[in-house]
C-alpha atoms as a PDB file:
ATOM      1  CA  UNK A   1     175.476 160.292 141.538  1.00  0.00           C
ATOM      2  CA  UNK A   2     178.313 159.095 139.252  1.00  0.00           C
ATOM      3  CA  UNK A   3     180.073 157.603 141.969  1.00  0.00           C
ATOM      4  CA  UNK A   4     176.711 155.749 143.075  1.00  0.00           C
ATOM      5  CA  UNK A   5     176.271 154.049 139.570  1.00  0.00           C
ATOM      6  CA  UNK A   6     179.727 153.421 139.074  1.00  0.00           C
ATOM      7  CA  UNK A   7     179.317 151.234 142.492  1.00  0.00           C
ATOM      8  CA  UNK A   8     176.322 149.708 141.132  1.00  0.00           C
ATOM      9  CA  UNK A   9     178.221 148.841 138.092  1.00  0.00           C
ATOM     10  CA  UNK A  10     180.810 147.225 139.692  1.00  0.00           C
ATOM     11  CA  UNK A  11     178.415 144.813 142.063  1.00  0.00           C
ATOM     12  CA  UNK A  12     177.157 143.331 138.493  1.00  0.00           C
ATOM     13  CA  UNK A  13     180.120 142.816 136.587  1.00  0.00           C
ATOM     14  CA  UNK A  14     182.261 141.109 139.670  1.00  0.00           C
ATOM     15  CA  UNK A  15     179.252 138.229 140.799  1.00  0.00           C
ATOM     16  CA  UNK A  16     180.690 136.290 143.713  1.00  0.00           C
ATOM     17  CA  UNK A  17     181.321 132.802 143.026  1.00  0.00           C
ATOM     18  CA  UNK A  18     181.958 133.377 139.321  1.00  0.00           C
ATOM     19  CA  UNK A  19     184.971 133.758 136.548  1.00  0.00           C
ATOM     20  CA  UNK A  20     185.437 137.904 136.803  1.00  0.00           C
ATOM     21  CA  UNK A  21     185.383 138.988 133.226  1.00  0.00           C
ATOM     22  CA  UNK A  22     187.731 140.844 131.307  1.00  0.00           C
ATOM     23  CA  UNK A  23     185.554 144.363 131.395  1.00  0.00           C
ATOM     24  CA  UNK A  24     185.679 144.324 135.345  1.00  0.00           C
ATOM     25  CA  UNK A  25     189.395 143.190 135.680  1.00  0.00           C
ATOM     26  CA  UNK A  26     190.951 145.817 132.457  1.00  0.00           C
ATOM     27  CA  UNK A  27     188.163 148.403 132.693  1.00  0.00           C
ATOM     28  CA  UNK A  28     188.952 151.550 134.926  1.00  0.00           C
ATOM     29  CA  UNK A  29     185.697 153.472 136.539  1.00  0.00           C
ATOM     30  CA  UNK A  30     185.745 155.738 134.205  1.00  0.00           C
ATOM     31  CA  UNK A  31     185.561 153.525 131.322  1.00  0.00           C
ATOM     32  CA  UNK A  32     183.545 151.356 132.771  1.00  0.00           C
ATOM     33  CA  UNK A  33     180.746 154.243 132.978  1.00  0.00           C
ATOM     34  CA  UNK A  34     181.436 155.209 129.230  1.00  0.00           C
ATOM     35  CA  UNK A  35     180.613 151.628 128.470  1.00  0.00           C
ATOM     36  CA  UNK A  36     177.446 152.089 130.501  1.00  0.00           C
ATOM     37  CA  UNK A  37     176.579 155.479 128.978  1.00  0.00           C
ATOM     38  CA  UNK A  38     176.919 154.061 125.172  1.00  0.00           C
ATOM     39  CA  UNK A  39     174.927 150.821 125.927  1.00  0.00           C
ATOM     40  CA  UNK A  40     172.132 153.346 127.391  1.00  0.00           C
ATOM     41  CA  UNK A  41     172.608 154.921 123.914  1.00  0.00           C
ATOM     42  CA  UNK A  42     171.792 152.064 122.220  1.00  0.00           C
ATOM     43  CA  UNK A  43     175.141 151.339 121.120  1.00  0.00           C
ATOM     44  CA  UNK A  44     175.768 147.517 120.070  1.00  0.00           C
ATOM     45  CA  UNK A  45     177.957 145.782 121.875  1.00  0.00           C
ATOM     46  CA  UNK A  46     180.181 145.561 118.260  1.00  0.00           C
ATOM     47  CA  UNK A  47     180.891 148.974 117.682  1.00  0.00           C
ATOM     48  CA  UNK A  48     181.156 149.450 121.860  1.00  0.00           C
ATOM     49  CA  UNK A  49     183.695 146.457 121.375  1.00  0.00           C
ATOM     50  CA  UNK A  50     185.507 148.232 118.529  1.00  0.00           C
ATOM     51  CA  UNK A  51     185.928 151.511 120.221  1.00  0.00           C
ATOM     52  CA  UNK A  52     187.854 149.986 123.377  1.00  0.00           C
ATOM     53  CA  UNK A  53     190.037 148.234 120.906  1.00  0.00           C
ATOM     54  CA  UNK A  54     190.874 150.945 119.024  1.00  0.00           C
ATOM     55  CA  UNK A  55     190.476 154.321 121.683  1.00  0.00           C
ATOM     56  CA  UNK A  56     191.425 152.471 124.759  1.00  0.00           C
ATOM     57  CA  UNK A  57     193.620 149.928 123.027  1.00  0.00           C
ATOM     58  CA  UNK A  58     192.245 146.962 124.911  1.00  0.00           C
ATOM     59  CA  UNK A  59     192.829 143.512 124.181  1.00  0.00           C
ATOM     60  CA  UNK A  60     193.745 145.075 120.501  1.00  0.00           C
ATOM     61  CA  UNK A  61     194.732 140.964 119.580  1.00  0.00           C
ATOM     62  CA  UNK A  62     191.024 139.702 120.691  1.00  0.00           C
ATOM     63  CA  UNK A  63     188.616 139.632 117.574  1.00  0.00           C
ATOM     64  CA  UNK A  64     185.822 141.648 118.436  1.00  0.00           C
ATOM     65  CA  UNK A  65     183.492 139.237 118.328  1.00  0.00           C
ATOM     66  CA  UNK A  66     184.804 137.892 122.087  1.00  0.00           C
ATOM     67  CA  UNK A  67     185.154 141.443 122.944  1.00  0.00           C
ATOM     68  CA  UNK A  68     181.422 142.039 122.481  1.00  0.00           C
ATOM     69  CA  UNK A  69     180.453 138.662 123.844  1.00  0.00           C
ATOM     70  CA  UNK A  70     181.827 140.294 127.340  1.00  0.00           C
ATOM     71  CA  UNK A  71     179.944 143.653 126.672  1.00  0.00           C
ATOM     72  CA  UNK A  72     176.596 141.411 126.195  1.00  0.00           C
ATOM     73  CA  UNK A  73     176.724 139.469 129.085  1.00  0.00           C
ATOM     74  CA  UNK A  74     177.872 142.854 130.986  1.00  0.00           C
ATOM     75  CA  UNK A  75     174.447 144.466 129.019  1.00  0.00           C
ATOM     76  CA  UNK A  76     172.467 141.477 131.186  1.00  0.00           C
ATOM     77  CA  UNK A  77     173.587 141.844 134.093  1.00  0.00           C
ATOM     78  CA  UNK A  78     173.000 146.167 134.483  1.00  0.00           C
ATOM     79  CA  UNK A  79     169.810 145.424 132.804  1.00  0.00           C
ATOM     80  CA  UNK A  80     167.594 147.435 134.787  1.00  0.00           C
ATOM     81  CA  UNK A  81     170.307 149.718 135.594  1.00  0.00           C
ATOM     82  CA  UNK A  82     169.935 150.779 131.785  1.00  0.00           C
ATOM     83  CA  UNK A  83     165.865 151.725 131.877  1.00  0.00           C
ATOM     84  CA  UNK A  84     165.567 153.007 135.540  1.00  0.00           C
ATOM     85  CA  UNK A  85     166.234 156.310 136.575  1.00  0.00           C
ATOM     86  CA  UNK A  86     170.117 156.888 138.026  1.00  0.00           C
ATOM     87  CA  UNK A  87     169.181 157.741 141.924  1.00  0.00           C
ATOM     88  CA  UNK A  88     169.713 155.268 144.602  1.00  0.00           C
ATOM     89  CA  UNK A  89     165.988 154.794 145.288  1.00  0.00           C
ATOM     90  CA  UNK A  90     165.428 153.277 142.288  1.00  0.00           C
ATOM     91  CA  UNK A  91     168.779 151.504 141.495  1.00  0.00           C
ATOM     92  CA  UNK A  92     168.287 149.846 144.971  1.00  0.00           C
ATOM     93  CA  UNK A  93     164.395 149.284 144.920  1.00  0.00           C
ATOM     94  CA  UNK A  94     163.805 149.074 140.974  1.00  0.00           C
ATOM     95  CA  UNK A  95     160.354 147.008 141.050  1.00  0.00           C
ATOM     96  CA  UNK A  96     159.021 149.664 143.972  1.00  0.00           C
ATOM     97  CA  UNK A  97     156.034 150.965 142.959  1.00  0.00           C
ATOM     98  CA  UNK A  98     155.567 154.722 141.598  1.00  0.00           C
ATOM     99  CA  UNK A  99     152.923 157.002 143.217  1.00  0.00           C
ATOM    100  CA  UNK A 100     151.008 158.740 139.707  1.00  0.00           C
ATOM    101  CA  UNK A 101     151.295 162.313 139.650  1.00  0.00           C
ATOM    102  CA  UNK A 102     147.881 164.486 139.059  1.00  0.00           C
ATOM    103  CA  UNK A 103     146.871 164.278 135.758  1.00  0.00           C
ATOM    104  CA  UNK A 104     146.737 167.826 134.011  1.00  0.00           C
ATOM    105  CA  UNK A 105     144.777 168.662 130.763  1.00  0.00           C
ATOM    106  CA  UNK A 106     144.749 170.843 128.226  1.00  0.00           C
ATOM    107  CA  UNK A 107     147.959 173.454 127.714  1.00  0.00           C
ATOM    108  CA  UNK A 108     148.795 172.815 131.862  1.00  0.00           C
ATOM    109  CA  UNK A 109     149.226 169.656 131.156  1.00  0.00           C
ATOM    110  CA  UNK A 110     151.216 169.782 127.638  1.00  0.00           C
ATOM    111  CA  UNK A 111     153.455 173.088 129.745  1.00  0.00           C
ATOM    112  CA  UNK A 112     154.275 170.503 132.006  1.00  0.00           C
ATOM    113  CA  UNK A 113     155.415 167.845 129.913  1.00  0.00           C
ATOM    114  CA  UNK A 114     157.478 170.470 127.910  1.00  0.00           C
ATOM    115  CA  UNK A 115     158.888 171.384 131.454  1.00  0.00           C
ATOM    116  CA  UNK A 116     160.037 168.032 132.606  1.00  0.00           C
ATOM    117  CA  UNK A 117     161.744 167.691 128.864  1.00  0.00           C
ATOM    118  CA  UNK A 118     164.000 170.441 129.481  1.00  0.00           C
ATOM    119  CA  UNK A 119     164.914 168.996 132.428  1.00  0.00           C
ATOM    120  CA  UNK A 120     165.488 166.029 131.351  1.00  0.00           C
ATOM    121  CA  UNK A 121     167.532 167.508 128.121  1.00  0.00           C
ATOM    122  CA  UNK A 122     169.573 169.889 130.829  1.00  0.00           C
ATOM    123  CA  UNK A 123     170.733 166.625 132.229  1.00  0.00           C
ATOM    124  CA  UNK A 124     171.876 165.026 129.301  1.00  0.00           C
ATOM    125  CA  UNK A 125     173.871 167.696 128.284  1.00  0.00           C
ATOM    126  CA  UNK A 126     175.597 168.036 131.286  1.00  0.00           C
ATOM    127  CA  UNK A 127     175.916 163.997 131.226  1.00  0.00           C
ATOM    128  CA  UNK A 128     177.244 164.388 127.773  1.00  0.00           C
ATOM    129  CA  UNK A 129     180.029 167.316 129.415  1.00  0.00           C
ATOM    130  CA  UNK A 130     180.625 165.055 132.221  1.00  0.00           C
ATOM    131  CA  UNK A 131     181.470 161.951 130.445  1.00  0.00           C
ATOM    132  CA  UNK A 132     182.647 163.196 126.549  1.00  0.00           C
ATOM    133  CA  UNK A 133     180.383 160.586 125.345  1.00  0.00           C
ATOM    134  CA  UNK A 134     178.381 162.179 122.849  1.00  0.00           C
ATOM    135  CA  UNK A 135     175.036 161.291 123.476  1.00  0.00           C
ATOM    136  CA  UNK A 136     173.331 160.131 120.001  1.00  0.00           C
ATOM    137  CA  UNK A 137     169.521 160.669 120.669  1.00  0.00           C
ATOM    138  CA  UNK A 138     170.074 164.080 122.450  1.00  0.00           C
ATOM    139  CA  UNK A 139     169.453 165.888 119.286  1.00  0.00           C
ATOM    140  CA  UNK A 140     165.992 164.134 118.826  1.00  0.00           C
ATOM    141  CA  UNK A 141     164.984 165.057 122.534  1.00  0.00           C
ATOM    142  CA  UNK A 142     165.422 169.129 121.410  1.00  0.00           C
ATOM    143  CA  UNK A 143     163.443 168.685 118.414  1.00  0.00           C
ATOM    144  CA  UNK A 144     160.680 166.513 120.091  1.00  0.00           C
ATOM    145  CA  UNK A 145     161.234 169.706 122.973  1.00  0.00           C
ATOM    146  CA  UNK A 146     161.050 172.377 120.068  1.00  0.00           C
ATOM    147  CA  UNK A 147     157.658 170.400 118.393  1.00  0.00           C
ATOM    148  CA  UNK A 148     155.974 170.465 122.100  1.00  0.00           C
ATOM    149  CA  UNK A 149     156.440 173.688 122.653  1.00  0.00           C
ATOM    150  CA  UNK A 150     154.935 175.202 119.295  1.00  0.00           C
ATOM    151  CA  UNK A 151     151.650 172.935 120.376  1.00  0.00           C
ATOM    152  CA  UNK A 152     151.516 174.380 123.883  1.00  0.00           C
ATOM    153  CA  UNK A 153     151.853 177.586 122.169  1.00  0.00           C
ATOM    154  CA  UNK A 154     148.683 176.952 119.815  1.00  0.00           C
ATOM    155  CA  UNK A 155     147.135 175.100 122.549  1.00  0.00           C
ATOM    156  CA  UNK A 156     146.857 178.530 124.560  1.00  0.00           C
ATOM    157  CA  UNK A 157     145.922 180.528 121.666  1.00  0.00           C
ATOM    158  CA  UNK A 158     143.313 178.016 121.080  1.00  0.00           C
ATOM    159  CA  UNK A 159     142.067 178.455 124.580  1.00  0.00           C
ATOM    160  CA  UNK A 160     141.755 181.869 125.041  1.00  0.00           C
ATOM    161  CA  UNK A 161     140.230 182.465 121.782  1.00  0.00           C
ATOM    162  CA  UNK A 162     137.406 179.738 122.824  1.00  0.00           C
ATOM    163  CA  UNK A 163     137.489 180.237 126.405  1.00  0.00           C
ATOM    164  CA  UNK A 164     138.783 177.172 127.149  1.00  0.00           C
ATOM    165  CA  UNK A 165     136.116 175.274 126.052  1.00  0.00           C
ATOM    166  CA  UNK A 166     135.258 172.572 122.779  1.00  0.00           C
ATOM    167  CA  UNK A 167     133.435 174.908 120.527  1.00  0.00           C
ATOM    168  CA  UNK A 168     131.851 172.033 119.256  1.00  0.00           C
ATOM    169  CA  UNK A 169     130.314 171.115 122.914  1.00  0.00           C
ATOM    170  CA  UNK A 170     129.775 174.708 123.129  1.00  0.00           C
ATOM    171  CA  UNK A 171     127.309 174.575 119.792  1.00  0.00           C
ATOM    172  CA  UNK A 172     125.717 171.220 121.035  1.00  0.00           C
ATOM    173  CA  UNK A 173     125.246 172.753 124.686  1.00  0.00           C
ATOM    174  CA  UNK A 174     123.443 176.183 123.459  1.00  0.00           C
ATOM    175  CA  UNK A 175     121.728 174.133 120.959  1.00  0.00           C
ATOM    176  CA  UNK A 176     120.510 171.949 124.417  1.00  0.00           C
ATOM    177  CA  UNK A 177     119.139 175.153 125.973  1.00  0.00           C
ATOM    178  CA  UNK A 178     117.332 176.367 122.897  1.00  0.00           C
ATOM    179  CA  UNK A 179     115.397 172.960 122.978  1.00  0.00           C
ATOM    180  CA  UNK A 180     114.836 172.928 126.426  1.00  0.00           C
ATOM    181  CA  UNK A 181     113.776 176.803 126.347  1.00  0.00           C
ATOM    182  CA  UNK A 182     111.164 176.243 123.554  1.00  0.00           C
ATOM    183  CA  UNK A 183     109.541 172.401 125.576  1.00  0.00           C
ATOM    184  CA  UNK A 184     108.871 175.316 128.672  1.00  0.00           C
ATOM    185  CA  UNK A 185     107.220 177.658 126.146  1.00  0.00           C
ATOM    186  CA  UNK A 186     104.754 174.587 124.925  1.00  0.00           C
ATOM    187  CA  UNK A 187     104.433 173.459 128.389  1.00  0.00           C
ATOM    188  CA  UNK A 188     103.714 176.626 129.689  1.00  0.00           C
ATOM    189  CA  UNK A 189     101.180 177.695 126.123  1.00  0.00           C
ATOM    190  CA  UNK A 190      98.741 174.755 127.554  1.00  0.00           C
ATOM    191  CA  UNK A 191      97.650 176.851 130.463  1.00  0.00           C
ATOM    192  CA  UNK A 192      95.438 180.014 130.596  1.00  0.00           C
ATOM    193  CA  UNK A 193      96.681 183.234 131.895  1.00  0.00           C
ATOM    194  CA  UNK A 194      95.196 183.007 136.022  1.00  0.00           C
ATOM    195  CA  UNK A 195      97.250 179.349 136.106  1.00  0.00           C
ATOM    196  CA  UNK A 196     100.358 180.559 134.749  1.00  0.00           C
ATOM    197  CA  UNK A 197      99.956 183.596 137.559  1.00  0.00           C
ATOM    198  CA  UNK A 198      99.210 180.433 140.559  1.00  0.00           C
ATOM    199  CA  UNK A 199     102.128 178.274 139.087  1.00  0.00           C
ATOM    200  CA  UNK A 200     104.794 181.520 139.419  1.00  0.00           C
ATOM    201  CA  UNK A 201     103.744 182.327 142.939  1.00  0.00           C
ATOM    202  CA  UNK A 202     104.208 178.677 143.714  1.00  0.00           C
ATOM    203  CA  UNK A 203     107.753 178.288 142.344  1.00  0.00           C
ATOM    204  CA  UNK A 204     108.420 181.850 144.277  1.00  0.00           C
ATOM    205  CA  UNK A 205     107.300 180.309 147.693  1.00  0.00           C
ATOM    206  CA  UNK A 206     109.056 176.703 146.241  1.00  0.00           C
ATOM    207  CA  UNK A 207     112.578 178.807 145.765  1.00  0.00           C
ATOM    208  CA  UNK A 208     111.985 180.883 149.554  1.00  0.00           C
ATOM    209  CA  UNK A 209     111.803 177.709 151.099  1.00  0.00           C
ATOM    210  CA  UNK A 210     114.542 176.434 149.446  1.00  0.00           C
ATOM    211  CA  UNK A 211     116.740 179.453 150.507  1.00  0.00           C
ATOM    212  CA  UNK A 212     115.907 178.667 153.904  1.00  0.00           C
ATOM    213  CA  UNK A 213     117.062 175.214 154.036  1.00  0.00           C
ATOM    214  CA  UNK A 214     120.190 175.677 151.860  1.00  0.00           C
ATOM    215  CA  UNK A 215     123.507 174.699 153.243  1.00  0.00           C
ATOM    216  CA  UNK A 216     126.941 176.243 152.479  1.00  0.00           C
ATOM    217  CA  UNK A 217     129.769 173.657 151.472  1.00  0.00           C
ATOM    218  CA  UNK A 218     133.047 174.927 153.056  1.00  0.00           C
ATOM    219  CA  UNK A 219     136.534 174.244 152.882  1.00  0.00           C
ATOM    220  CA  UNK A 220     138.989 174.164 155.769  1.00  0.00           C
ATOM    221  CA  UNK A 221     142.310 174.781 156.165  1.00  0.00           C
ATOM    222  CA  UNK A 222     143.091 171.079 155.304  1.00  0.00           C
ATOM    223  CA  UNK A 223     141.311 171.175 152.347  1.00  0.00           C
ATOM    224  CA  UNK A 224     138.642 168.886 154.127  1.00  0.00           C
ATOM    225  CA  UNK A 225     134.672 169.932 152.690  1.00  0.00           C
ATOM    226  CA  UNK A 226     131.865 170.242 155.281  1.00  0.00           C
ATOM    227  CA  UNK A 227     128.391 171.643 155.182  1.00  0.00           C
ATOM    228  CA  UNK A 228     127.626 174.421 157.543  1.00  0.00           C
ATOM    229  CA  UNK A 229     123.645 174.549 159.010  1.00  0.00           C
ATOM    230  CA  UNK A 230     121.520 176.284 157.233  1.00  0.00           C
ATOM    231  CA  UNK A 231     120.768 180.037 158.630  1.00  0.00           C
ATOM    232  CA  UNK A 232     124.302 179.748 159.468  1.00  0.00           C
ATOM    233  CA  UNK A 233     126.247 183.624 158.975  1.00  0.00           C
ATOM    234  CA  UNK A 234     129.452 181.905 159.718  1.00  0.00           C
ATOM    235  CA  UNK A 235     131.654 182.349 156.634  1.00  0.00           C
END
């Protein structure tokens, strides 16, 4: 993949029809990606600039003002070099639109996030041991990873102590049932004894009939839903 963006990097700074710069005629591949690696830093183009003066001994009787005037317009051109993933999909195709992944909630979804942290932490390590550019923010990626993962922690504690669900929707759905429980009892209080009997062998016959029109909602091996007939044994 270094090979790719070093390719990529080389298409932007050498434009056909104009003056080649300094960076793409005195920069060798490898420099040229440890310029790219401390712009995606965040480096400014000064102290970038200053290092290849004084590391790389470039152009050492250039002020570094000129110097980072070259790095800047280099910064423009690999613009969306620097915010887009390094694969060739999206170096090649970087307005293509990005199918959403599903959605998780809850300590799924936080598990996840922490998962595709470490991932993206394991590469930047091994980008730092690739390159020897130290990588600035990397130490503010494990922290932000450490902070995750003591919520995802008390996120799952919190769950299984509550059984996954709001305690406070739990209150406000018991308290629901209580009120609907005690409108049946005044409901039902307004009839005399022989009704009550003639309105629970109706809801009997009302819940037989029911049975024998009910259909089963199925799932097949495509994950399609159908409804099988009712009386149907088929399972």
């Amino acid at each position: 993949m270094r090979e790719y963006v070093i390719e990529q990097l080389r298409e932007r700074v050498s434009i056909p029809g104009k003056a080649k710069t300094w960076i793409d005629e005195l920069l060798s591949d490898d420099q040229l990606y440890k310029v790219f690696i401390k712009l995606r830093n965040g480096e400014s183009a000064k102290n970038i600039a200053k290092y290849i003066q004084s590391a790389w001994g470039i152009r050492p009787d250039s002020t570094v003002h000129s110097l980072s005037q070259g790095i800047t317009k280099f910064k423009k051109r690999i613009a969306h070099l620097l915010l887009a993933p390094q694969t060739p999909e999206s170096i090649s195709s970087p307005n293509k639109s990005l199918s959403l992944p599903v959605v998780l909630e809850g300590a799924e979804g936080l598990e996840s996030i922490a998962n595709l942290q470490m991932q993206r932490i394991n590469n930047l390590i091994m980008e730092e041991r690739e390159t020897g550019v130290k990588i600035n923010f990397l130490n503010k990626e494990i922290q932000s990873l450490a902070a995750l993962s003591k919520v995802v922690l008390r996120q799952k504690e919190w769950e299984l102590s509550y059984d996954g669900r709001d305690p406070v929707q739990k209150k406000r759905f018991e308290r629901k049932q209580q009120e609907q429980i005690a409108y049946v009892g005044q409901v039902m209080g307004q009839f005399n004894k022989h009704e009550r009997n003639t309105m629970a062998v109706c809801l009997d016959n009302l819940v037989e009939k029911l049975k024998e029109k009910q259909m089963k909602l199925m799932r097949d091996d495509n994950g399609e839903f159908f409804l099988l007939p009712p009386n149907n044994n088929e399972t």
